[in-house]
Protein backbone atom coordinates (compact mmCIF):
# COMPACT_ATOMS: atom_id res chain seq x y z
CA UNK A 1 145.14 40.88 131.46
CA UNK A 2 142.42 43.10 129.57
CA UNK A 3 141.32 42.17 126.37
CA UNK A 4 141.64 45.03 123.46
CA UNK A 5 138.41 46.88 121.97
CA UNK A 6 137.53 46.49 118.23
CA UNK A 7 137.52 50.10 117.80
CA UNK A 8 140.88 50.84 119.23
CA UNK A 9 142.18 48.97 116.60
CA UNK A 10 143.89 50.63 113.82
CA UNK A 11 143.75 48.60 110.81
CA UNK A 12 140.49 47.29 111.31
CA UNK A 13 139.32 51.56 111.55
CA UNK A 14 141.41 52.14 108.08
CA UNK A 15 140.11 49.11 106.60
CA UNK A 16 136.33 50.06 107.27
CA UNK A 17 137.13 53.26 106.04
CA UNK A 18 138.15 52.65 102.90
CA UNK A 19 135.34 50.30 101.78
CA UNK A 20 133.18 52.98 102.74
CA UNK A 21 135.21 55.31 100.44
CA UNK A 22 134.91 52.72 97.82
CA UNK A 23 131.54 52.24 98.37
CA UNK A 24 130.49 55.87 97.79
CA UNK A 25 132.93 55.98 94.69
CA UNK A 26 131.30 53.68 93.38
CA UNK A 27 127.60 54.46 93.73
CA UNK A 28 128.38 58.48 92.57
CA UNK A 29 129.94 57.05 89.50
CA UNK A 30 127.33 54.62 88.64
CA UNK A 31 124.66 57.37 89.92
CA UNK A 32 123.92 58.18 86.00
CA UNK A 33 122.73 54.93 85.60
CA UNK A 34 120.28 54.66 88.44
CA UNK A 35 121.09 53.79 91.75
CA UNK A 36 122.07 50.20 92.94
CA UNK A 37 119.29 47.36 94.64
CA UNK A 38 116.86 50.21 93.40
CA UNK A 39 113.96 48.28 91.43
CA UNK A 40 112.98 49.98 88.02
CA UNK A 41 111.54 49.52 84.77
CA UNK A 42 112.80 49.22 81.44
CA UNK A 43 110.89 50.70 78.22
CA UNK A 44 112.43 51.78 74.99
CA UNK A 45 111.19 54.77 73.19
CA UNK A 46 111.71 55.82 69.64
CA UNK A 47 112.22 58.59 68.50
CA UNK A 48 112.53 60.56 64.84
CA UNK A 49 115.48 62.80 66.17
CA UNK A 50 117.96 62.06 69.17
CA UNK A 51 118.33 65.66 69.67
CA UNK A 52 121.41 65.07 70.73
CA UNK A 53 120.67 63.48 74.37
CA UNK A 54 123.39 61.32 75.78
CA UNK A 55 123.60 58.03 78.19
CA UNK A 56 122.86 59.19 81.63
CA UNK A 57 120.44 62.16 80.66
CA UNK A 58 117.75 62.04 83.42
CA UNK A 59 113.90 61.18 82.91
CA UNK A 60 111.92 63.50 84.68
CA UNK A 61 108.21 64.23 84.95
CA UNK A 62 106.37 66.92 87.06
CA UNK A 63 109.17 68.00 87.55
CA UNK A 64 111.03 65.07 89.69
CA UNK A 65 113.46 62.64 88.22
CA UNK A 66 112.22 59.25 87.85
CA UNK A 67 115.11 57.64 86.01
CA UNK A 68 117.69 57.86 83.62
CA UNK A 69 118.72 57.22 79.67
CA UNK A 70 120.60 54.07 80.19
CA UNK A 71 121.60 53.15 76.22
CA UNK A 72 120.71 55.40 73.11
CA UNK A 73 121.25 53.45 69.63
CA UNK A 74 120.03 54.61 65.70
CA UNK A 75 116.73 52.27 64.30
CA UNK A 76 114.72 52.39 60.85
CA UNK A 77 111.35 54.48 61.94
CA UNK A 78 108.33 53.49 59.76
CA UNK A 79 107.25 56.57 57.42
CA UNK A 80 104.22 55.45 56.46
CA UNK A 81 105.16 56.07 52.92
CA UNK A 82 105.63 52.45 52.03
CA UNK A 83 104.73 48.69 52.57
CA UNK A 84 105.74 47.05 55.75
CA UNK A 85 109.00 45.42 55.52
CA UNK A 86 110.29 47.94 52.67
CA UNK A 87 113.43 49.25 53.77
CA UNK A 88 112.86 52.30 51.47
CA UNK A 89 109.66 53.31 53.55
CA UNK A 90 111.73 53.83 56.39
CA UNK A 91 113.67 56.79 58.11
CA UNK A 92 116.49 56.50 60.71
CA UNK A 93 115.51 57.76 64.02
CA UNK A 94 116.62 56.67 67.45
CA UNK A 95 115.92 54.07 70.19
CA UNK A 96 116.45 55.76 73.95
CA UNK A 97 116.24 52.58 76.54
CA UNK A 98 114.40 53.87 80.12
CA UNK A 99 115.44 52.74 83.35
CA UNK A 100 112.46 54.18 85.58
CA UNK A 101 112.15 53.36 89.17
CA UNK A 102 109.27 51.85 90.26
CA UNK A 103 108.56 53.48 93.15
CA UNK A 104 106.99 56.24 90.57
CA UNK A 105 104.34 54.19 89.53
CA UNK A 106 103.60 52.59 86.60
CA UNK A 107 103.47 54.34 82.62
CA UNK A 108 100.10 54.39 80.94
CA UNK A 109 100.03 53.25 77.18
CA UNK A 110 98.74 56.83 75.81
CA UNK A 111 101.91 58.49 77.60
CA UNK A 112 104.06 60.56 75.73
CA UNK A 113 107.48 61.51 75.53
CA UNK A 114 109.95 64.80 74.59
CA UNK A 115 113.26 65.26 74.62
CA UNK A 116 113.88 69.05 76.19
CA UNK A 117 116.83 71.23 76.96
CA UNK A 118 118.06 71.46 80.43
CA UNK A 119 120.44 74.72 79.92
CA UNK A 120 121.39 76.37 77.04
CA UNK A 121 124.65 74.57 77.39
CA UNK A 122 123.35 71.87 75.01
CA UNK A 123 121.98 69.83 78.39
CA UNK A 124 119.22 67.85 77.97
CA UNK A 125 116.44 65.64 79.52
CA UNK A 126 113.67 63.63 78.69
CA UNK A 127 110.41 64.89 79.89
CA UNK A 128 107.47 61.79 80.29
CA UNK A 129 103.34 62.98 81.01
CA UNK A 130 101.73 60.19 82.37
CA UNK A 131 98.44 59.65 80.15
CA UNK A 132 94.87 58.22 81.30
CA UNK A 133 95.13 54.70 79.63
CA UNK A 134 94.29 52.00 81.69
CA UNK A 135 96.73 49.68 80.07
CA UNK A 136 100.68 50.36 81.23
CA UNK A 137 103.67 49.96 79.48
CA UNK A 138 105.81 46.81 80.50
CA UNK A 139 109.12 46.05 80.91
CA UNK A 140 110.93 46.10 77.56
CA UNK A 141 108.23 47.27 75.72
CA UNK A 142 108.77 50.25 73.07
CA UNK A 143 106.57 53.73 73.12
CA UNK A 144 106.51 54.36 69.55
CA UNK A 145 107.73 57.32 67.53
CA UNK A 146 104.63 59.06 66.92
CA UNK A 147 104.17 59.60 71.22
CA UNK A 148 107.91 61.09 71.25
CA UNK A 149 108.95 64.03 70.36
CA UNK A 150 112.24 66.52 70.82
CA UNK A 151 112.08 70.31 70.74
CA UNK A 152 114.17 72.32 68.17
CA UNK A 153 118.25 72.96 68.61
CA UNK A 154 118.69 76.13 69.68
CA UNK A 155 121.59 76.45 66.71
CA UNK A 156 118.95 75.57 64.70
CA UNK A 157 116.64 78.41 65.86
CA UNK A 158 119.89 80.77 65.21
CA UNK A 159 120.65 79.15 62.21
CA UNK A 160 117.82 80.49 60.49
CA UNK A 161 119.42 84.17 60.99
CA UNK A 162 121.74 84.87 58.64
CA UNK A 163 124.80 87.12 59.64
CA UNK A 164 123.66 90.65 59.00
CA UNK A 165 120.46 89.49 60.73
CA UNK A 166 122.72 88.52 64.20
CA UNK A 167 124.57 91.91 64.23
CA UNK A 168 121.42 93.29 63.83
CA UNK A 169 119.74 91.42 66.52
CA UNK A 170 122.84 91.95 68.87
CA UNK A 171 122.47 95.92 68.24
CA UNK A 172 119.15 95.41 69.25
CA UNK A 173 119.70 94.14 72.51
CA UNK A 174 122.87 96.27 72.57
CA UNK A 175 120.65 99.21 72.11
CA UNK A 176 117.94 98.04 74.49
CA UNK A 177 120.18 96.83 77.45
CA UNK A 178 121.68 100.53 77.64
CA UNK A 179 118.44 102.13 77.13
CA UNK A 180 117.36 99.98 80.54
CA UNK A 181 120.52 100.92 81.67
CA UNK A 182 119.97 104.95 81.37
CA UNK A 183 116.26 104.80 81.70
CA UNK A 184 115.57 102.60 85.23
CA UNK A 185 113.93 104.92 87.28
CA UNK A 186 111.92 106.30 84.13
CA UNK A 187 110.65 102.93 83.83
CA UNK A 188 110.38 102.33 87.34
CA UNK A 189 107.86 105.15 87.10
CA UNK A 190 106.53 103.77 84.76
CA UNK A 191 105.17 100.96 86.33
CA UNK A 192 104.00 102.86 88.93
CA UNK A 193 101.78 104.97 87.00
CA UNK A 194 100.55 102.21 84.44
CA UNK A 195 97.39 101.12 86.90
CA UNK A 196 96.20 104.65 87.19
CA UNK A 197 96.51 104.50 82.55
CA UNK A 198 94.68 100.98 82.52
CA UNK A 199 92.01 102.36 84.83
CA UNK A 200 91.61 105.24 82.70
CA UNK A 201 92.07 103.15 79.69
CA UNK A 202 88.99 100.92 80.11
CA UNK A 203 86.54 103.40 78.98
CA UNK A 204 88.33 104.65 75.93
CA UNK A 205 88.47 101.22 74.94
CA UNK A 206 84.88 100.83 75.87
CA UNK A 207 84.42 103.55 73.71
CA UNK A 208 86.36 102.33 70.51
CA UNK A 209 84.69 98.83 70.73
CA UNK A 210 81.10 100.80 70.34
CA UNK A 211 80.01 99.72 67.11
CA UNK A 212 78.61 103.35 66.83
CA UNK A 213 82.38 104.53 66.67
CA UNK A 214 83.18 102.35 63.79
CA UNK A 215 86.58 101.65 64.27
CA UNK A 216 86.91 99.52 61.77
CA UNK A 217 85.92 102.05 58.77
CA UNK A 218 87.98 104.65 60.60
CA UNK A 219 91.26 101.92 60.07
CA UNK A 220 90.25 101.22 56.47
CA UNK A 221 89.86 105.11 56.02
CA UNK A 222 93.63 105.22 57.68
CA UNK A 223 94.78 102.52 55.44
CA UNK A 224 92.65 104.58 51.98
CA UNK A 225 95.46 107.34 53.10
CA UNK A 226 98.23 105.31 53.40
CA UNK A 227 97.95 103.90 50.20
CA UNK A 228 97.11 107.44 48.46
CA UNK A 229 100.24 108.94 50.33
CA UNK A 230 102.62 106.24 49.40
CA UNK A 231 103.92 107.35 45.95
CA UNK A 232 104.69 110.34 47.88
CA UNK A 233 106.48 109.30 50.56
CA UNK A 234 109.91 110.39 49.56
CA UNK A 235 108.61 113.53 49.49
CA UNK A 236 106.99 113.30 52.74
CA UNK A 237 110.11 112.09 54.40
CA UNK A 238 111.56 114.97 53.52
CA UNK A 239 108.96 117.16 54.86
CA UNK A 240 109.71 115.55 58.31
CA UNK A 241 113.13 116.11 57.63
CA UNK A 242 113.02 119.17 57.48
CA UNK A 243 110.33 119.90 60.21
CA UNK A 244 112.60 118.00 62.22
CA UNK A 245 114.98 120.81 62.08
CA UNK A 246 112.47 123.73 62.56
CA UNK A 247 111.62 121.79 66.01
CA UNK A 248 115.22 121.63 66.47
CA UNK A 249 115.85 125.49 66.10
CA UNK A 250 112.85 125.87 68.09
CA UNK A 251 114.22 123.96 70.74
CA UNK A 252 116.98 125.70 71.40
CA UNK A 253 115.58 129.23 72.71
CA UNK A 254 113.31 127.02 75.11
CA UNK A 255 111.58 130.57 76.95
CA UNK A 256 110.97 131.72 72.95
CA UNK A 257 109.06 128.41 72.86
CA UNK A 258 107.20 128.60 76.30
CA UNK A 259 106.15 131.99 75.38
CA UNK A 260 104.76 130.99 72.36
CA UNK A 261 102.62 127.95 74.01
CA UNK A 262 101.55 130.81 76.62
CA UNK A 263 100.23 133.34 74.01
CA UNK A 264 98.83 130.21 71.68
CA UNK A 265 95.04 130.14 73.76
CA UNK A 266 94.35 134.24 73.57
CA UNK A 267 95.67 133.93 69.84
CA UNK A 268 93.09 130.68 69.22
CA UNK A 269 90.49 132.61 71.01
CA UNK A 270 90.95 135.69 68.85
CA UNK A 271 91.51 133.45 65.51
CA UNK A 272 87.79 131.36 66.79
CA UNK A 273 86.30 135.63 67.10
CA UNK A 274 87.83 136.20 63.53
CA UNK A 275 86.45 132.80 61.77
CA UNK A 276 82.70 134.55 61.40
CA UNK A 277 84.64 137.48 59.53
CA UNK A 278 86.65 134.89 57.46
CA UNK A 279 83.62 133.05 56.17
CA UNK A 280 82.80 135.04 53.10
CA UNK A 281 86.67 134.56 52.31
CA UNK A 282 86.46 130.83 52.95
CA UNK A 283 83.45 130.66 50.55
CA UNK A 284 85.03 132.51 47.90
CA UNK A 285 88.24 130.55 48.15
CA UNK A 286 86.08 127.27 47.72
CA UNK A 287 84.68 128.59 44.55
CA UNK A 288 88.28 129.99 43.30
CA UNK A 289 89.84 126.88 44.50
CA UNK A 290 86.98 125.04 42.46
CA UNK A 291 87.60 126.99 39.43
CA UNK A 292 91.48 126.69 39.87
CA UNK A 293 91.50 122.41 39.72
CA UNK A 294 91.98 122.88 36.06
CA UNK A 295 95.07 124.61 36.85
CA UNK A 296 96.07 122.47 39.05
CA UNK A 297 96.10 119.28 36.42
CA UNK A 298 98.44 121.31 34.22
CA UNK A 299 100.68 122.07 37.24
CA UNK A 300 101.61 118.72 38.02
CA UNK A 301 102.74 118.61 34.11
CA UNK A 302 105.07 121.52 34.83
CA UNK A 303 106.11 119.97 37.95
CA UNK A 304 109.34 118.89 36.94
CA UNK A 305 110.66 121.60 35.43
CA UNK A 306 109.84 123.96 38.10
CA UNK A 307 111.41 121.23 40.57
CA UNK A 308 114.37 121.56 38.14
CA UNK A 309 114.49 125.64 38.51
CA UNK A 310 114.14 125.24 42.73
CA UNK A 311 116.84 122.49 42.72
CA UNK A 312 119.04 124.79 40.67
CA UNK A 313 118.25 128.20 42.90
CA UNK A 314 118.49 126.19 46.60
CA UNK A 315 122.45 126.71 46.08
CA UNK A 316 122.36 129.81 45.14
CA UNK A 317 119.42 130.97 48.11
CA UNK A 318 122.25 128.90 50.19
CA UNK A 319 124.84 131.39 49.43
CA UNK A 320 122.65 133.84 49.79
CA UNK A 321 123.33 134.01 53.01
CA UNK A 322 126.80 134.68 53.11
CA UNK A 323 125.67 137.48 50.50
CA UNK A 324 123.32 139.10 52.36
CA UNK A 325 125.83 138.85 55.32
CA UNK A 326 128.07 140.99 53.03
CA UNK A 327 125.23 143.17 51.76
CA UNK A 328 124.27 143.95 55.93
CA UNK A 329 127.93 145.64 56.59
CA UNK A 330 127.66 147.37 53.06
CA UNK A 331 124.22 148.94 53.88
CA UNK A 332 125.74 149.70 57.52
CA UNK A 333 128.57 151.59 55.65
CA UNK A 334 126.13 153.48 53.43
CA UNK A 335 123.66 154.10 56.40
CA UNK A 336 127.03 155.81 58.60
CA UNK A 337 127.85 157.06 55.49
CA UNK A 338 124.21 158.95 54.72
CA UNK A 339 124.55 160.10 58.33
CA UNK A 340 127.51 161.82 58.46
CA UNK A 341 127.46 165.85 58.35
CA UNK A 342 129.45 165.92 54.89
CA UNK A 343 127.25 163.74 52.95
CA UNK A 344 124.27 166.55 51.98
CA UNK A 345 126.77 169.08 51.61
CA UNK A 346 128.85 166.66 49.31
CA UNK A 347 125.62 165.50 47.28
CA UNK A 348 124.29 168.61 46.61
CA UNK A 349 127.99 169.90 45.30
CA UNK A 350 128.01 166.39 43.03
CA UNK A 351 124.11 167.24 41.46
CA UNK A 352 125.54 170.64 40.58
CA UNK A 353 128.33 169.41 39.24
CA UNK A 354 126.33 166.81 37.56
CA UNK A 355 123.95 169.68 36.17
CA UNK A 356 126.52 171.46 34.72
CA UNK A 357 128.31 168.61 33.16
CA UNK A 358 125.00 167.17 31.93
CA UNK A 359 124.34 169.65 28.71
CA UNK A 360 128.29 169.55 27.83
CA UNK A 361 128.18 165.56 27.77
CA UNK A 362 125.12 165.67 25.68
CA UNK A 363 127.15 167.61 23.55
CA UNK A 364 130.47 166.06 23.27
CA UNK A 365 128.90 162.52 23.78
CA UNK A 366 128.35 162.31 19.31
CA UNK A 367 131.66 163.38 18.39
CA UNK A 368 133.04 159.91 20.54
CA UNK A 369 129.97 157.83 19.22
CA UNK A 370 129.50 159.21 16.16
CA UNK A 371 132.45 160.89 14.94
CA UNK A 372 135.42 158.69 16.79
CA UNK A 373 137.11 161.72 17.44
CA UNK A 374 138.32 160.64 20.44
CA UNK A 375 140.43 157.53 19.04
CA UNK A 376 141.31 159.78 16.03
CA UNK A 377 142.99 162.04 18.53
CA UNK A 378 145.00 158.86 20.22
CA UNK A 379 145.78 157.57 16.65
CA UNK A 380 148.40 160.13 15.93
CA UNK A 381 149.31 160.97 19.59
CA UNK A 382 152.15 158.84 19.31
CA UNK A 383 153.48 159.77 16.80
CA UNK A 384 153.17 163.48 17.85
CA UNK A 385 155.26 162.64 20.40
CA UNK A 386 157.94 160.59 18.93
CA UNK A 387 160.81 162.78 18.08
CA UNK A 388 163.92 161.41 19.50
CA UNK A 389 166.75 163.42 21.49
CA UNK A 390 169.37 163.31 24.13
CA UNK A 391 166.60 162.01 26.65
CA UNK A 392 164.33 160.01 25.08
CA UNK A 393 161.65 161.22 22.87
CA UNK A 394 160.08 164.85 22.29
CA UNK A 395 156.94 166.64 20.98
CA UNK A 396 157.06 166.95 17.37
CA UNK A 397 156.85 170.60 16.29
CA UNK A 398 157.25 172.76 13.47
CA UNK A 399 157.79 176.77 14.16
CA UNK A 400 156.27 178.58 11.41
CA UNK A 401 156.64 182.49 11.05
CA UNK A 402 153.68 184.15 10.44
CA UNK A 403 152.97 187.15 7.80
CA UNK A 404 152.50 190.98 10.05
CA UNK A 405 149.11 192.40 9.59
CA UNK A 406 146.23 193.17 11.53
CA UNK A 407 144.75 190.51 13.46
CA UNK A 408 147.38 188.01 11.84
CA UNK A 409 147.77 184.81 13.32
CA UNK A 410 151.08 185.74 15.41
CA UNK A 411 149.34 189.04 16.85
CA UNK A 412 149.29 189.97 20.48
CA UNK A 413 145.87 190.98 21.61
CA UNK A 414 143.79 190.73 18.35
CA UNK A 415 139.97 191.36 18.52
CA UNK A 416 139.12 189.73 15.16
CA UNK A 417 139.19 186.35 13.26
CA UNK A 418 142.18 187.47 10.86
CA UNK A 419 140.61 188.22 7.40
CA UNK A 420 143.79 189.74 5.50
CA UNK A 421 143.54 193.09 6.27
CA UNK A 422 146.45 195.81 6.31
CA UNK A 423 149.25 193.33 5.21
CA UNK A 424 152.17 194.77 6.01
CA UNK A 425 154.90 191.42 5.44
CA UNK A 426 154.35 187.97 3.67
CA UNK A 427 150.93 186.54 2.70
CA UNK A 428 147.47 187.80 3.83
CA UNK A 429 145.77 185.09 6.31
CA UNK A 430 142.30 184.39 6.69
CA UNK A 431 141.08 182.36 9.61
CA UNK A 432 139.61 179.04 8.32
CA UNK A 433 137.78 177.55 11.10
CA UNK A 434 134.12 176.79 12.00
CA UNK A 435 134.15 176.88 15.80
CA UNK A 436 131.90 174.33 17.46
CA UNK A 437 131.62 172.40 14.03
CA UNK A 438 128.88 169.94 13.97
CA UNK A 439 128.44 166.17 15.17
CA UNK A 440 125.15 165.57 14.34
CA UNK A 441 122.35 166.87 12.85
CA UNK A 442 119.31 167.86 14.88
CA UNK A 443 117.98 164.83 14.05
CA UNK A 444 120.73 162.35 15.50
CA UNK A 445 122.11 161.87 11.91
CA UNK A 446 125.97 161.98 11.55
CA UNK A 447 127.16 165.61 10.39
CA UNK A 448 130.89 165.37 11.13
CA UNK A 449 132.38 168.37 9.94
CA UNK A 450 135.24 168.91 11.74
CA UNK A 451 138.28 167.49 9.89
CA UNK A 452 136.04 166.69 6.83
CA UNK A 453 136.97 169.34 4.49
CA UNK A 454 139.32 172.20 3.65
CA UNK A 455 138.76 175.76 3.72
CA UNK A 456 134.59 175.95 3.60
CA UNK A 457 133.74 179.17 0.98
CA UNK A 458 131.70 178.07 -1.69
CA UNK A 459 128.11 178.08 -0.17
CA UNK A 460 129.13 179.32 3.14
CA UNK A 461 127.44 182.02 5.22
CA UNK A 462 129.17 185.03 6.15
CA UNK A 463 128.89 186.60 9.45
CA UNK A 464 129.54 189.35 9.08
CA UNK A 465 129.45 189.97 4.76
CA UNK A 466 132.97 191.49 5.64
CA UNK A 467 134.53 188.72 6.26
CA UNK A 468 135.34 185.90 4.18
CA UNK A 469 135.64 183.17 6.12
CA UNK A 470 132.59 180.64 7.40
CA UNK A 471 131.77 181.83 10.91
CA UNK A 472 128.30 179.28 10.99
CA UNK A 473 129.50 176.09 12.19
CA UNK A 474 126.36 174.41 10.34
CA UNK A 475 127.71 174.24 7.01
CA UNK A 476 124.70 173.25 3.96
CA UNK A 477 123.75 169.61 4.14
CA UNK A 478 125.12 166.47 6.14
CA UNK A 479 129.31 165.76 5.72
CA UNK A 480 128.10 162.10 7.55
CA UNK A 481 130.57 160.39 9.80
CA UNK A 482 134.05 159.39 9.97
CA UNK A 483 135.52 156.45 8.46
CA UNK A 484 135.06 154.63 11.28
CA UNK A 485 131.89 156.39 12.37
CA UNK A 486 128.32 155.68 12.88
CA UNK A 487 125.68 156.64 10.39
CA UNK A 488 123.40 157.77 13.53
CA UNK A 489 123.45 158.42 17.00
CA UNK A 490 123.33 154.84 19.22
CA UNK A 491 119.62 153.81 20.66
CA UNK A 492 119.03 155.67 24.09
CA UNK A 493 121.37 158.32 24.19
CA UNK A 494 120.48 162.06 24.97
CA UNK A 495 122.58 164.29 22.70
CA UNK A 496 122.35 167.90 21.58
CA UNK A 497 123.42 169.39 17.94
CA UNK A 498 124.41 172.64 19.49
CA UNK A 499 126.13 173.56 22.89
CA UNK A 500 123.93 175.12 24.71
CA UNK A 501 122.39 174.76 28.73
CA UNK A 502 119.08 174.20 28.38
CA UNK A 503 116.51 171.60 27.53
CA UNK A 504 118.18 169.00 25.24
CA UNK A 505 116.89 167.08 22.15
CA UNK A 506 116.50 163.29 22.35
CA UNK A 507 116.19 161.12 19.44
CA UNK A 508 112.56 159.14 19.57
CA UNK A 509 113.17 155.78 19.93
CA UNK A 510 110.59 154.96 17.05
CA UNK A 511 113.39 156.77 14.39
CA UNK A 512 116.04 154.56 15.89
CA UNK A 513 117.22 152.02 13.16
């Protein structure tokens, strides 16, 4: 009978396996605190801040780990601010405990420690350099506080940045990671071309750090302008505003703009020929400008009402351009209307129209003016015109039968003013009327004689002695004007005392009142 092998047994297999599970458990959980049967070394370190480091935070240094944090507790740290024993000279800091394997060697007294983040998950390790010292650290002895130190929280960095600073920031980087984003391969090129700048670079640089260039006055001149521009720089701002926009509306016709850059050298070339001819003007500009400064120091008084006048007219000059946009189809209607066959003809019919209307106007422009015939007339109009009937209203009217004799008023085809000759029936009549009665005098003075008086003989001209009636219409002396007339003819206006078609008379201005 054969005996069975150890191996082939079951339970003893499952057994072994799981103290080997049990094992392992156990060493990975207890891996935090250093692994078992490994030798190590046990030093305290205090610290003014714990930096928030937990139990099982490595120890590392170049790099490697050489232990752990095995136990982290809060101490009274000497401040130096008081005596020895004085609880009140003393701050609360912490104590980290070391386990460090000794396979790493021993620590030298003048080592130091710092407590540094491992991620910027809040992980963290303690970082020990070795020093020089000849004397080592033993087991249980403490590095003091002033050879540890911890690095600053990152919420603490942030902290300092108060909310509109963070959006800020985060626009920033916003702004910069799609910049990147858009601009690679510019970049990329970059790069590439930066050696071939830096070679180049060297001797400008040479050249600025000459002491013969001096640099330095040529900043302190830059900085002299900065200073003298600032209390303009509102003002300058929106100079660049607006040049900003004249670039802009260049930019848009780009072969405009390339054909300006291509005809810029002959123009510089012929403005360089034509600076020898503008010297004398230069010189005499210096002078003017010279004698001018005086001027000047008064114009920057005035400065603010003229900036008052231009910041009134920019809205009009604004919508001046809708009105000249208006005025451009007007002149296109008068230019088609100048050019079309019936203008000249109709012109020269309106100037002799015009020129034969003239004289009569200057004649007839006193009595409305002068006499206020014209809203005399209307005055009674309405009343002329009044009469009621069947229909509405009629012209008022009254039929009057006239005397016979020769040249009577109710004759057909008389030759003569009637003068009461022959009398055959009813009362002898005698025309009383001066035809083209006066307005003025010949001197613009009112004369209004028409509807002045009655029946003009006393002092009245005959013409002819036969008959007696006034046949001059410029009775003796002035009748004035109206009752709602002027005592003169108005400033400016061309008037005649007589109908007639020739040259007129035209009150001086000096004899105006």
């Amino acid at each position: 009978m054969r005996r069975a092998s150890a191996a082939a047994n079951p339970v003893l297999i499952g057994a072994v396996t799981v103290l080997v599970t049990t094992v392992a458990v156990f060493l990975a959980y207890n891996a935090n605190q250093g692994l078992p049967f490994v030798p190590t070394t046990t030093i305290k370190a205090r610290v003014a801040n714990g930096a928030n480091l937990v139990v099982g935070n490595e120890v590392r240094s170049g790099g490697s780990r050489i232990g752990v944090v095995s136990d982290m507790r809060p101490v009274r740290l000497e401040d130096g601010r008081g005596e020895a024993g004085d609880e009140r000279s003393k701050a609360v800091g912490a104590e980290l405990t070391l386990e460090l394997g000794k396979q790493h060697g021993n620590v030298p007294r003048d080592s130091t420690l710092r407590i540094r983040p491992r991620s910027a998950l809040g992980l963290k390790y303690v970082e020990l350099t070795k020093g020089r010292s000849r004397e080592n650290f033993r087991n249980g002895d403490v590095v003091p506080a002033s050879q540890a130190s911890f690095s600053a929280e990152l919420d603490d960095v942030y902290r300092m940045f108060d909310e509109p600073t963070r959006r800020a920031a985060q626009g920033n980087l916003r702004g910069f990671g799609d910049a990147f984003t858009s601009r690679g391969s510019a970049v990329g090129r970059t790069l590439e071309e930066l050696p071939g700048l830096f070679g180049s670079l060297q001797p400008v640089m040479a050249t600025l750090a000459d002491p013969d260039t001096d640099l330095d006055g040529f900043v302190r001149e830059l900085a002299d302008a900065a200073r003298i521009v600032a209390p303009v720089s509102q003002q300058q701002a929106a100079l660049f505003t607006s040049m900003a926009d004249t670039f802009e509306a260049l930019g848009r016709d780009e072969g405009a703009l390339k054909d300006l850059i291509a005809k810029s050298p002959s123009t510089m070339d012929a403005g360089v020929a034509s600076f020898r001819v503008q010297q004398p003007f230069l010189d005499d500009l210096t002078a003017f400008s010279r004698d001018f400064s005086g001027a000047t120091e008064e114009l920057r008084a005035a400065l603010p009402p003229l900036n008052g006048a231009l910041e009134v007219g920019t809205p009009v000059l604004k919508r001046a351009v809708k009105l000249n946009d208006e005025l451009a189809k007007t002149l296109d209607t008068v230019r088609d209307l100048a050019e079309a066959p019936g203008t000249n003809a109709a012109l020269r019919g309106l100037t002799a129209t015009v020129t034969s209307l003239n004289p009569q106007m200057r004649f007839y422009g006193p009595y409305v003016t002068v006499c206020n015939s014209w809203n005399s007339f209307f005055t009674y109009l309405a009343e002329h015109f009044s009469e009621p009937d069947t229909t509405g209203s009629a012209q008022r009217a009254l039929v009057n039968t006239t005397g016979k004799q020769n040249d009577g008023l109710g004759s057909m085809g008389a030759d003569a003013p009637a003068n009461g000759e022959d009398v055959k029936e009813g009362n002898a009549q005698f025309a009383q009327d001066q035809p083209y009665g006066a307005a003025v005098a010949s001197d613009g003075r009112a004369d209004c004689e028409a509807g002045q008086r009655g029946y003009v003989e006393r002092q009245a001209r005959f013409f002819p002695e036969k008959f007696k009636i006034a046949r001059d219409p410029r009775s003796p002396g002035l009748q004035g004007p109206t009752f709602t007339g002027r005592a003169r003819v108005p400033r400016g206006q061309t008037f005649t005392a007589e109908p007639q078609t020739g040259p007129y008379n035209a009150l001086p201005r000096s004899e105006h009142p």
